[in-house]
C-alpha atoms as a PDB file:
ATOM      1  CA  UNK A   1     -17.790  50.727   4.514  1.00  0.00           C
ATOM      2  CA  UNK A   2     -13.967  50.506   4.989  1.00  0.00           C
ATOM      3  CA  UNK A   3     -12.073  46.870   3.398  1.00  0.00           C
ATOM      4  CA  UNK A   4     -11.800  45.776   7.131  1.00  0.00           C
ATOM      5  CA  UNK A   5     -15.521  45.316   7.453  1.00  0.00           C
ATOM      6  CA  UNK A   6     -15.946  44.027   3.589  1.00  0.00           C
ATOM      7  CA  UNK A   7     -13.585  41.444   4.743  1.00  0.00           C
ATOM      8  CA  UNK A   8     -14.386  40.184   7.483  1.00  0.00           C
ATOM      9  CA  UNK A   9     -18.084  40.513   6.348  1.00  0.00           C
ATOM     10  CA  UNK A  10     -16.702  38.089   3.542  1.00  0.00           C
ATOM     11  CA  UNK A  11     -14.921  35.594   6.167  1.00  0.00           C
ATOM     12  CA  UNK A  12     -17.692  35.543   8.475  1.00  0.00           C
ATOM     13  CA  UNK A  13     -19.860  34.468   5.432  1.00  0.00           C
ATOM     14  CA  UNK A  14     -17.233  31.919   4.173  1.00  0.00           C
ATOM     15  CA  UNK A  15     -16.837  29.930   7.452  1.00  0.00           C
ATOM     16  CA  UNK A  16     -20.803  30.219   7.890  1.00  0.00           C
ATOM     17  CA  UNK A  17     -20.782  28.572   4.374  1.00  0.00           C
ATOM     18  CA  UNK A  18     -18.472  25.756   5.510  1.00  0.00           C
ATOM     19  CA  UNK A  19     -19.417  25.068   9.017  1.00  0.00           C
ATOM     20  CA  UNK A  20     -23.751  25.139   7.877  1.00  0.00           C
ATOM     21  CA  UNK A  21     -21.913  22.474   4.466  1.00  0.00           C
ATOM     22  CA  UNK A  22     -20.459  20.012   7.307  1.00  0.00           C
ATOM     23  CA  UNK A  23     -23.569  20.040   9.619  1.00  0.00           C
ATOM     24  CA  UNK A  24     -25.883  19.091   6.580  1.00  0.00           C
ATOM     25  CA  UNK A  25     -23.085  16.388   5.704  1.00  0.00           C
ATOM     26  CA  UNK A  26     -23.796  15.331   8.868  1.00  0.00           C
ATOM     27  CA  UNK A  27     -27.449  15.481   9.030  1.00  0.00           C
ATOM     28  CA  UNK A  28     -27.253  13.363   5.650  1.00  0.00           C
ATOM     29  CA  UNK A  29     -24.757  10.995   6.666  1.00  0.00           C
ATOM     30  CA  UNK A  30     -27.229  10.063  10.045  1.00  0.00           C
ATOM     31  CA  UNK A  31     -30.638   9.897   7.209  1.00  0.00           C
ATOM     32  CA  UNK A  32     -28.069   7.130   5.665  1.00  0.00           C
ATOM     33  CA  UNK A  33     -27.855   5.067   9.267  1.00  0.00           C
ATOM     34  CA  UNK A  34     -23.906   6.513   8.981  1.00  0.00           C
ATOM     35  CA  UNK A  35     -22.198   3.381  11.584  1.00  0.00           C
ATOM     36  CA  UNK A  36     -18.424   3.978  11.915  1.00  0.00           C
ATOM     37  CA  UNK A  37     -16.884   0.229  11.730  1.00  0.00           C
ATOM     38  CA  UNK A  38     -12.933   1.945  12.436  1.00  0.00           C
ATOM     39  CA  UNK A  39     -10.773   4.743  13.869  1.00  0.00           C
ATOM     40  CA  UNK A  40      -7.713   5.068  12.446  1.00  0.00           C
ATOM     41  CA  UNK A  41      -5.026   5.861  14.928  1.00  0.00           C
ATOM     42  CA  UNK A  42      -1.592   5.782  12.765  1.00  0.00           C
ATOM     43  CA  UNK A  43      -3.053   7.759   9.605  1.00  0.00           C
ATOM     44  CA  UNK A  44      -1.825  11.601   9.277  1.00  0.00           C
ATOM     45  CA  UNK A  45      -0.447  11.445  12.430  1.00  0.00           C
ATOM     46  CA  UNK A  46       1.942  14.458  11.769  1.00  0.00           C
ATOM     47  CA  UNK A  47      -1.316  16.147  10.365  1.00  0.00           C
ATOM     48  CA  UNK A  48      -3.247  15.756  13.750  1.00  0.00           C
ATOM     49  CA  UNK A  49      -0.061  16.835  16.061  1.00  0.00           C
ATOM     50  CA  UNK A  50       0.561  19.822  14.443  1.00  0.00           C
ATOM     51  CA  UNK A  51      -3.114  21.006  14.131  1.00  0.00           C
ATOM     52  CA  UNK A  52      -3.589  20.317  17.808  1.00  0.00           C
ATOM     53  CA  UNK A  53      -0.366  22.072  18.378  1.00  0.00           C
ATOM     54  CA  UNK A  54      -1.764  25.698  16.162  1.00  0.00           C
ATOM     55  CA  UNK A  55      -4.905  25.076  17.926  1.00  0.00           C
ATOM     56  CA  UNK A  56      -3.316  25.509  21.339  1.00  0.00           C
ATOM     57  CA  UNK A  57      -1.042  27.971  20.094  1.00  0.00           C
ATOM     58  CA  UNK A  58      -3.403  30.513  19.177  1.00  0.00           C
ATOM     59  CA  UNK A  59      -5.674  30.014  21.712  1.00  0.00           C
ATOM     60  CA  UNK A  60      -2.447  31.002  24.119  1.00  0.00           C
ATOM     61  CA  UNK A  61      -2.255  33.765  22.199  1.00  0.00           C
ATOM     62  CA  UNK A  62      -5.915  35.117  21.738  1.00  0.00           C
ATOM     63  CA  UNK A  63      -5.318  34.955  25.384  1.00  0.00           C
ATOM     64  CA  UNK A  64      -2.409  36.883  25.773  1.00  0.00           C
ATOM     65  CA  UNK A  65      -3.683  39.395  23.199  1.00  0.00           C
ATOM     66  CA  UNK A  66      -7.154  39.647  25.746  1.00  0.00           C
ATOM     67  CA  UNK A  67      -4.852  39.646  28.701  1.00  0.00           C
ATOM     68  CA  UNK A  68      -2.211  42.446  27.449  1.00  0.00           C
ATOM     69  CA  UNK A  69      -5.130  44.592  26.002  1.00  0.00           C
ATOM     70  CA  UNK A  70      -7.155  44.718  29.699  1.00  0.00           C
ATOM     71  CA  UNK A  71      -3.631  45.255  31.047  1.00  0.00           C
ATOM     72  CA  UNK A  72      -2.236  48.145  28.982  1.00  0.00           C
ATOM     73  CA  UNK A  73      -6.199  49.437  29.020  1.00  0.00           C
ATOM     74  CA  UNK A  74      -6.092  49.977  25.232  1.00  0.00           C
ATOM     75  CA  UNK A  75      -8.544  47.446  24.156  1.00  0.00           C
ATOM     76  CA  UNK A  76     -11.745  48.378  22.109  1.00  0.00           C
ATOM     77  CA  UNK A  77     -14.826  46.724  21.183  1.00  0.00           C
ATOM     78  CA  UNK A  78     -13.350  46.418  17.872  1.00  0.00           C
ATOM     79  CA  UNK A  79     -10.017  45.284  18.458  1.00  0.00           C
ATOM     80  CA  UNK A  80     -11.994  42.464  21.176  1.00  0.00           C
ATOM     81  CA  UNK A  81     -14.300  40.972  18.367  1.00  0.00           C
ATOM     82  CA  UNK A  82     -11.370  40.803  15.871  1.00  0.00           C
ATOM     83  CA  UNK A  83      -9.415  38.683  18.105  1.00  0.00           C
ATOM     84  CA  UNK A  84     -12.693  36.719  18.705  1.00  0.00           C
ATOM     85  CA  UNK A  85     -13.455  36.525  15.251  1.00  0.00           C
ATOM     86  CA  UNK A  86      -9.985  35.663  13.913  1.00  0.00           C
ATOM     87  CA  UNK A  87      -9.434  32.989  16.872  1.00  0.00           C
ATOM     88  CA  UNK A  88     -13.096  31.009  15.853  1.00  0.00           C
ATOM     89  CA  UNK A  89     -11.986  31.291  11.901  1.00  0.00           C
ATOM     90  CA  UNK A  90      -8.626  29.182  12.647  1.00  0.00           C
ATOM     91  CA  UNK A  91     -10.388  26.785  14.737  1.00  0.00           C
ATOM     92  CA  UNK A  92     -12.988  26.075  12.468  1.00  0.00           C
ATOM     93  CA  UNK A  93      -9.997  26.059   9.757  1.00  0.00           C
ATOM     94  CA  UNK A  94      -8.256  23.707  11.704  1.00  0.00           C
ATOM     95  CA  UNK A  95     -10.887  21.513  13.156  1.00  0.00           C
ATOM     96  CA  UNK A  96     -11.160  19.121  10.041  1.00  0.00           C
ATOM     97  CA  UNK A  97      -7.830  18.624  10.252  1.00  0.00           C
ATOM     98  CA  UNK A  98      -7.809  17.155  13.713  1.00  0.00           C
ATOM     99  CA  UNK A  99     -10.054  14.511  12.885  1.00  0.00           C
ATOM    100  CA  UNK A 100      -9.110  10.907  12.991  1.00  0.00           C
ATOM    101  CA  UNK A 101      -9.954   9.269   9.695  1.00  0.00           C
ATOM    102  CA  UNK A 102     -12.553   6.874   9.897  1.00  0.00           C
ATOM    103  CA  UNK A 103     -14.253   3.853   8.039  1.00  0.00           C
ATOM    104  CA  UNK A 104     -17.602   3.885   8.035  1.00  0.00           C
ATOM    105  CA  UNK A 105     -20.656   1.362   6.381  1.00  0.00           C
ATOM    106  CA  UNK A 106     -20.712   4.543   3.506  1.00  0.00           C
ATOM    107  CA  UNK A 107     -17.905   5.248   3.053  1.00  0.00           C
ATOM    108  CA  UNK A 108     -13.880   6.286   4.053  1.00  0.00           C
ATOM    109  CA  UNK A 109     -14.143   9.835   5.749  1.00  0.00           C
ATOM    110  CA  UNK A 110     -10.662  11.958   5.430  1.00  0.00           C
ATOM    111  CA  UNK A 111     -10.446  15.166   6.761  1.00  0.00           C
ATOM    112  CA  UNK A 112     -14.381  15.994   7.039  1.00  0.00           C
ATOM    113  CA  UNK A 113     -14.531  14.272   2.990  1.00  0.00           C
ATOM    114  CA  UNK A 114     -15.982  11.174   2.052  1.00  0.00           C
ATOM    115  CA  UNK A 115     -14.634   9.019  -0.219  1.00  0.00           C
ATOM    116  CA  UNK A 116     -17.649   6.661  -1.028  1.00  0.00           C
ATOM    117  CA  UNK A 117     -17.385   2.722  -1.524  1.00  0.00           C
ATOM    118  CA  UNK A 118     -19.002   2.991  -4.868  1.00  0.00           C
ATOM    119  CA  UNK A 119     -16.221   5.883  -5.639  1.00  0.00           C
ATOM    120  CA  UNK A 120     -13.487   4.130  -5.360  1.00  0.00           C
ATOM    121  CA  UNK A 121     -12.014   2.536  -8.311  1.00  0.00           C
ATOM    122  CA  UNK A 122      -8.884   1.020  -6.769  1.00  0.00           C
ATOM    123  CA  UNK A 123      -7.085  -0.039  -3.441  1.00  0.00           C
ATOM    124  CA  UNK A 124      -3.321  -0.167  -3.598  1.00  0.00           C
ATOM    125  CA  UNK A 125      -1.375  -1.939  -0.945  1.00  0.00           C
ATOM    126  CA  UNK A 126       2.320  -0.572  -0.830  1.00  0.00           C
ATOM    127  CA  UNK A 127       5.027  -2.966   0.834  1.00  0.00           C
ATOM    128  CA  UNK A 128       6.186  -1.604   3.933  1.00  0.00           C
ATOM    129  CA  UNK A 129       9.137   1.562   4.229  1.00  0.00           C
ATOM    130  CA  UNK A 130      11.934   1.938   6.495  1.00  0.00           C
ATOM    131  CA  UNK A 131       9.621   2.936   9.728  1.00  0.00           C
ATOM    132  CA  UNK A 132       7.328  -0.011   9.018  1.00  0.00           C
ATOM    133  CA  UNK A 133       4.485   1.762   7.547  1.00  0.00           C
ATOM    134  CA  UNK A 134       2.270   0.426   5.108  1.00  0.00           C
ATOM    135  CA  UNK A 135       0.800   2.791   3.069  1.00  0.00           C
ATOM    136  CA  UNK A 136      -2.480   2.433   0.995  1.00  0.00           C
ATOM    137  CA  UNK A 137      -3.156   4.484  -2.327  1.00  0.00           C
ATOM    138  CA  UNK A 138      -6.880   4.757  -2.653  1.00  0.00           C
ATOM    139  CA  UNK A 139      -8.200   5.555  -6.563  1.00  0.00           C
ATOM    140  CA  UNK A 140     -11.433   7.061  -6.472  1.00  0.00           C
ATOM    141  CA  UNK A 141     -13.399   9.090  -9.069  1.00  0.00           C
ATOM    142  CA  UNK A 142     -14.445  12.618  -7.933  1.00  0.00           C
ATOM    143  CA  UNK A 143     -16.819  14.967 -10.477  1.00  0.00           C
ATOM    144  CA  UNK A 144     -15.728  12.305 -13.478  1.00  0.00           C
ATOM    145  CA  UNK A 145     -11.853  12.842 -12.292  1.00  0.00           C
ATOM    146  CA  UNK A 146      -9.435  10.277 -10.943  1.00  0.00           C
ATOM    147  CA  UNK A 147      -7.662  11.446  -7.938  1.00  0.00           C
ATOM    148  CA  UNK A 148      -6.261   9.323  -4.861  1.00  0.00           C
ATOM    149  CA  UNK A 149      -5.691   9.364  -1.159  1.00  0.00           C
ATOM    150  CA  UNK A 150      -3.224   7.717   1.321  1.00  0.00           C
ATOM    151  CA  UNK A 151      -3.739   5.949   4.184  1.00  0.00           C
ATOM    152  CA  UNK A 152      -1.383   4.806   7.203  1.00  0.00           C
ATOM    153  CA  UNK A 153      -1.107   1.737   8.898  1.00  0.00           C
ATOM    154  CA  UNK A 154       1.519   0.122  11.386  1.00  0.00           C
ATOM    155  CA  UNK A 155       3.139  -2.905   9.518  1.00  0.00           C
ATOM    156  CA  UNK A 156       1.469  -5.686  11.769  1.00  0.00           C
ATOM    157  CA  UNK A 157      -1.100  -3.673  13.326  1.00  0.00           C
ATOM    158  CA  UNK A 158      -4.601  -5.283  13.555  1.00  0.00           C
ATOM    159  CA  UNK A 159      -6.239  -2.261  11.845  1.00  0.00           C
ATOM    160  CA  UNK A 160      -4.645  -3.212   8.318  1.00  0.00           C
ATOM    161  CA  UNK A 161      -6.162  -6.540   8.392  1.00  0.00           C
ATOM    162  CA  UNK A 162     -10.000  -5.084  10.052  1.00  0.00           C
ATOM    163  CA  UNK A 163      -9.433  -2.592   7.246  1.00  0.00           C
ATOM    164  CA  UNK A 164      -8.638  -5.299   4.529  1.00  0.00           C
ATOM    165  CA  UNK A 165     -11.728  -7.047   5.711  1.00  0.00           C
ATOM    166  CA  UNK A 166     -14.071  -3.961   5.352  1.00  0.00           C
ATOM    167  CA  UNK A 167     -12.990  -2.910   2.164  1.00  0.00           C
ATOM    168  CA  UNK A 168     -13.733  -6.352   0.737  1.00  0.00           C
ATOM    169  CA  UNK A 169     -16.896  -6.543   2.680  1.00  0.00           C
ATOM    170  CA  UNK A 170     -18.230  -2.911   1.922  1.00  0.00           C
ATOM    171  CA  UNK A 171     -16.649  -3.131  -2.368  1.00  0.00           C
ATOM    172  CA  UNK A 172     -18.368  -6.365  -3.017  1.00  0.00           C
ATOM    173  CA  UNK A 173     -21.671  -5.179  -1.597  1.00  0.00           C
ATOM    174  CA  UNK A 174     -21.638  -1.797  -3.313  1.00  0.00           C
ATOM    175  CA  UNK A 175     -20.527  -3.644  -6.877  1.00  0.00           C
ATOM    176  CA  UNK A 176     -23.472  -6.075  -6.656  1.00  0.00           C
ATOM    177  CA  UNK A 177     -25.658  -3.101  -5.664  1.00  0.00           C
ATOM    178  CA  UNK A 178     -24.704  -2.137  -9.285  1.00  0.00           C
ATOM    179  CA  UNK A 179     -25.229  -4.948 -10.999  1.00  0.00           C
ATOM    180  CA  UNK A 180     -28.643  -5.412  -9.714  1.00  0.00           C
ATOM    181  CA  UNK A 181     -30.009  -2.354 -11.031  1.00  0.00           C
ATOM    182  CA  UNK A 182     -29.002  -3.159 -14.412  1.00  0.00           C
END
């Protein structure tokens, strides 16, 4: 076995590992009666654009790679399924990342994560910057550690306020879930 093969034995395994993790996510989050309540449209905007723009960007050039192999007739089986093989690992790298972030009845789901109701510990509402963005820390508790996530919303947009509502609804429930099975 030569390191080209040990390696791409070894990404081939990894991306099985993540796309068969996201399916059973998904499987879960459907057992749970998953409804999606929003879409957010202004949150990692830049994040989106520039995945969409890599995704078309390589698929140009997994076709120009195909295209100048057939040409030049110096393509092999080998060098075929490489270019296969590397094109499907950075799409399935990049897919997550195209997602819109969405609220959902369990939970806030950012970039193929969710952040559950019962996880977070704290909402912070920043005043508005220069562009009229409002930006919203959320404090949640992963593996017994604090960490936090932004999310974007246009100044006087009607998501902000559908959001606002959510969170209340969704906190409130979840906290008196708790208190009940004390």
């Amino acid at each position: 076995m030569d390191f080209t093969t040990i390696m791409y034995t070894l990404m081939i395994t990894i991306v099985g590992f993540f796309v068969f993790v996201s399916f059973k996510n998904d499987l879960k989050y459907k057992k749970e009666n998953m409804k999606i309540l929003l879409s957010l449209n202004e949150d990692d905007k830049t994040s989106h654009l520039l995945s969409s723009l890599v995704v078309v960007v390589l698929i140009l050039f997994a076709g120009f790679g195909i295209i100048g192999m057939i040409n030049t007739k110096s393509y092999t089986n080998e060098n075929v399924v490489i270019l296969i093989i590397m094109s499907i690992f950075l799409l399935v790298l990049y897919l997550p990342m195209m997602r819109k972030t969405r609220i959902s009845n369990l939970g806030i789901h950012k970039k193929n994560y969710l952040i559950r109701w019962d996880e977070i510990k704290g909402l912070n509402y920043l005043k508005p910057n220069s562009k009229n963005k409002v930006k919203v820390k959320i404090l949640y508790t992963v593996s017994l550690k604090q960490t936090f996530a932004e999310l974007t919303f246009n100044k006087d947009d009607i998501q902000l306020e559908t959001f606002k509502e959510i969170v209340k609804e969704y906190r409130n429930v979840k906290k008196k879930d708790k208190k009940s099975e004390k």
